[in-house]
Every structure is written in C-alpha cells, then in structure tokens.
Protein backbone atom coordinates (compact mmCIF):
# COMPACT_ATOMS: atom_id res chain seq x y z
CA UNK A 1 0.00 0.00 0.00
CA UNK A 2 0.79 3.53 -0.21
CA UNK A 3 1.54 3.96 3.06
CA UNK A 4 4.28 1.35 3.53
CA UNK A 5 5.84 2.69 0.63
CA UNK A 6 6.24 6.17 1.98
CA UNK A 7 7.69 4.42 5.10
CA UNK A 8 9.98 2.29 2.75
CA UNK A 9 11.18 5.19 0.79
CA UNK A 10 12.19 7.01 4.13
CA UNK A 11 14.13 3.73 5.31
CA UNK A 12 15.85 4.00 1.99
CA UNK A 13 16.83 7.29 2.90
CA UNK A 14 17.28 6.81 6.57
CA UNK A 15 19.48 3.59 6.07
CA UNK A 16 21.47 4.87 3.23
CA UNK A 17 22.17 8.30 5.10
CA UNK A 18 23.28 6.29 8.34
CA UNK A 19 25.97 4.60 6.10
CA UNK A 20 27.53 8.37 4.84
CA UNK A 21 27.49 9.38 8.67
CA UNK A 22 28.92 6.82 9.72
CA UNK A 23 31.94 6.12 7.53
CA UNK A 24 32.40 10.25 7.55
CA UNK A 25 32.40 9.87 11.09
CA UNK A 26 35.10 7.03 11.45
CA UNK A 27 37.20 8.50 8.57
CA UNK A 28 37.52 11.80 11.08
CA UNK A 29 38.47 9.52 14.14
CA UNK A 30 41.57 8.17 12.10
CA UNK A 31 42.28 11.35 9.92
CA UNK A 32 41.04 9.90 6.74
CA UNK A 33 40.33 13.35 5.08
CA UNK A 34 39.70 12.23 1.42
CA UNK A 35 36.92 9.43 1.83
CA UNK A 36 35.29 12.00 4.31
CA UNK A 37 35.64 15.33 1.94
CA UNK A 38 33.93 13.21 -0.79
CA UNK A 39 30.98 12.10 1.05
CA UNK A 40 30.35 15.51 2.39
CA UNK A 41 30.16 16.51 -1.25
CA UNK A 42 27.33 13.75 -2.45
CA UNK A 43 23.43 13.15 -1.30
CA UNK A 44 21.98 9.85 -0.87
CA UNK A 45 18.85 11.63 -2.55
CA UNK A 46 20.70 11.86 -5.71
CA UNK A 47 20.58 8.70 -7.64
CA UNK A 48 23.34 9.90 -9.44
CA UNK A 49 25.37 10.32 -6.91
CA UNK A 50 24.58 6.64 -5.03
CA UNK A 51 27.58 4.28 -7.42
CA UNK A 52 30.39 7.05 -5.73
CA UNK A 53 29.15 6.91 -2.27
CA UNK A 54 28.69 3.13 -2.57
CA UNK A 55 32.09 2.97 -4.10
CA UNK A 56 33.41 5.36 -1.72
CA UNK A 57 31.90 3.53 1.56
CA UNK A 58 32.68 0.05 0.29
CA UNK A 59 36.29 1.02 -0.28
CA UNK A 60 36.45 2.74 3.58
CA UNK A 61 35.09 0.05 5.40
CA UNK A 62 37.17 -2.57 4.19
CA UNK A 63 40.30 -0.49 5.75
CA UNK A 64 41.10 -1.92 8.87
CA UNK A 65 41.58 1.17 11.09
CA UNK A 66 38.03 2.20 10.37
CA UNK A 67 36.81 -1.58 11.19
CA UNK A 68 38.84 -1.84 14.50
CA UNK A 69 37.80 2.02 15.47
CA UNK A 70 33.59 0.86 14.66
CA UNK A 71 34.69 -2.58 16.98
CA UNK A 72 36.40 -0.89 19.62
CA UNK A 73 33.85 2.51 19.20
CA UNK A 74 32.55 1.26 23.30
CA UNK A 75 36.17 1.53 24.25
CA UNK A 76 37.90 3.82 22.21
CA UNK A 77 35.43 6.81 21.68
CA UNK A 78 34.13 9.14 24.40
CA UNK A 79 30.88 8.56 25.78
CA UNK A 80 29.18 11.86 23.75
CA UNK A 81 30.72 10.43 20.67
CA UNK A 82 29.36 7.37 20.96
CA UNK A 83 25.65 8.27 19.26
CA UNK A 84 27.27 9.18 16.25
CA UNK A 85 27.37 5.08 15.45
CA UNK A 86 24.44 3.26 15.32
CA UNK A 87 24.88 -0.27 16.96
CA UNK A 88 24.36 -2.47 14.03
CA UNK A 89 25.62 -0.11 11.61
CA UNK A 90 27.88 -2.91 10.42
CA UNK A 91 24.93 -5.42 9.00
CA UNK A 92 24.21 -2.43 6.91
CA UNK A 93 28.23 -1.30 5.77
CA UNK A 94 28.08 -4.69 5.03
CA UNK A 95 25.86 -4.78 1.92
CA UNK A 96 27.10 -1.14 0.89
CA UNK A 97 26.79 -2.15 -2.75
CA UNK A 98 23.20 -3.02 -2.09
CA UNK A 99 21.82 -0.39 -0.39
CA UNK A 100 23.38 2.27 -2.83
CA UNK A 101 21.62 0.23 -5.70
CA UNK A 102 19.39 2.89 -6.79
CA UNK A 103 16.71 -0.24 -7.49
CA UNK A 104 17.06 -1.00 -3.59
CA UNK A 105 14.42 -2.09 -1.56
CA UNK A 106 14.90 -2.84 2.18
CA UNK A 107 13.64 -6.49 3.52
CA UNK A 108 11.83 -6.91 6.37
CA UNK A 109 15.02 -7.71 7.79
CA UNK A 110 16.48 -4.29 6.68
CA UNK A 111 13.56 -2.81 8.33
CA UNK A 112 13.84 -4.58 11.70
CA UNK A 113 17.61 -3.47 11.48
CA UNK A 114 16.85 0.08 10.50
CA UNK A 115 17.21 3.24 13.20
CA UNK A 116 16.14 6.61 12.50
CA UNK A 117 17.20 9.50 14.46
CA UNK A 118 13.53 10.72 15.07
CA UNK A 119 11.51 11.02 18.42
CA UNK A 120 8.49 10.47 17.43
CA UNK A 121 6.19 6.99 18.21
CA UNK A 122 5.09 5.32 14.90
CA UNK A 123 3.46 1.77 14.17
CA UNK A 124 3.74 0.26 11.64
CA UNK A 125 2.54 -3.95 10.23
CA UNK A 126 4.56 -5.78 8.40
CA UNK A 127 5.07 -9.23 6.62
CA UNK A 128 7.74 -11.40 6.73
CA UNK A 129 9.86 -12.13 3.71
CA UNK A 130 8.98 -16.09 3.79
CA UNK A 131 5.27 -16.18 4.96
CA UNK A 132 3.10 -13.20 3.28
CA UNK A 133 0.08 -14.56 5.69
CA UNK A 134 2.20 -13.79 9.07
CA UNK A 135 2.31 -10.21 10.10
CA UNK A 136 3.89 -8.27 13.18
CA UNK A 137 3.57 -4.78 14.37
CA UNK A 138 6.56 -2.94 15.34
CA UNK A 139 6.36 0.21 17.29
CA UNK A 140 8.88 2.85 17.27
CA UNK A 141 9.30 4.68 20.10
CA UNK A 142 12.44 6.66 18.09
CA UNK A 143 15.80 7.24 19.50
CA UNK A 144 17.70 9.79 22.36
CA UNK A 145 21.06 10.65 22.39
CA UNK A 146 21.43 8.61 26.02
CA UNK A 147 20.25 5.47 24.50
C-alpha cells in the first residue's frame, strides 16, 4: 500500500544516510580526510550520486583502522561520541553495494535493522519475507542521544 511505501522510501533514505554518517564519522576519528571530503560533497537523494558513495563507503570500510575504530567505538570513543554510530551499523556497511543500488528495496530484515534519528512513536505492520500470511507490528518509540 501507499503507506508502507512512503515508510519504505524514508528507510531508503534513513538507512542509506546512516551509512555516509557513519563512515564520515570514522574517517575523522583516524584522519582519513579524502573518503570523508567526498561524502560531504554527495546526497543519498541523488541517484546519481549513489555508485560514488557506494564505491566510496565500500572502499572505507574494508580499511582496517576504520573496522577496529567501529569494533572498539565502546572503548575507544568518548561517551558523547558514541551516538554518532548506530549499533548495528555494520549489518548495513556490510551490503554497501546493495543499499546504494538505486533499485534497492529494504527487507523486512532491513527494516527490523533500521534506526532513524527521530523522536516520534510510529506503528507500523509488516510481513515477513517467507510467509506473506504472518504479520507483526513494530512500534517505534524513536531514538535519544542517552540510548
């Protein structure tokens, strides 16, 4: 329906934005200016735009300074810091290519795995991948900065 469309679209946006934060984010921890500069250039809402920031973010993450600083972000990064990277940020790094597929559509698995930065409550139903006659309702209660 139209509805979970809209809400689709904005996980599209949400999810893919996340990614650009997060790598421009981790290239800053370890002084890696030129992945950073580059992002900061591009929008996800450009579909133009989405094979260099896939390229781009697929290239970063595989660098192991930026892996061991997003492992070690608990540890390593002070506590106000910390809400710049979303917890399972990696699931989503991981499929980079994906995600920046300007044909992408985000699974109900995606969706589970998405977090938006709003604070706002929202419910929404969905169906799983596998069995179209089982549904769930999720309910969003958004996010704070002292999650």
């Amino acid at each position: 329906n139209d509805a979970t469309a809209i809400t689709a679209d904005a996980a599209i946006n949400d999810i893919r934005q996340n990614c650009v934060n997060a790598i421009v984010f981790l290239c800053d921890v370890v002084d890696d200016e030129m992945p950073a500069h580059l992002l900061r250039e591009l929008s996800v809402e450009n579909d133009s735009d989405l094979p260099q920031i896939a390229e781009t973010i697929a290239l970063t993450w595989q660098k192991s300074e930026i892996k061991h600083q997003y492992r070690y972000r608990h540890f390593d990064l002070p506590s106000d810091d910390m809400h710049s990277l979303i917890d399972n940020l990696d699931y989503f790094l991981d499929k980079t290519v994906e995600i920046f597929d300007v044909n992408y559509r985000p699974s109900t698995r995606d969706i589970i795995h998405h977090k938006s930065t709003k604070t706002s409550v929202t419910d929404q139903t969905c169906a799983t991948d596998d069995f179209h006659d089982i549904f769930f309702a999720v309910t969003d209660v958004g996010t704070v900065k002292s999650e």
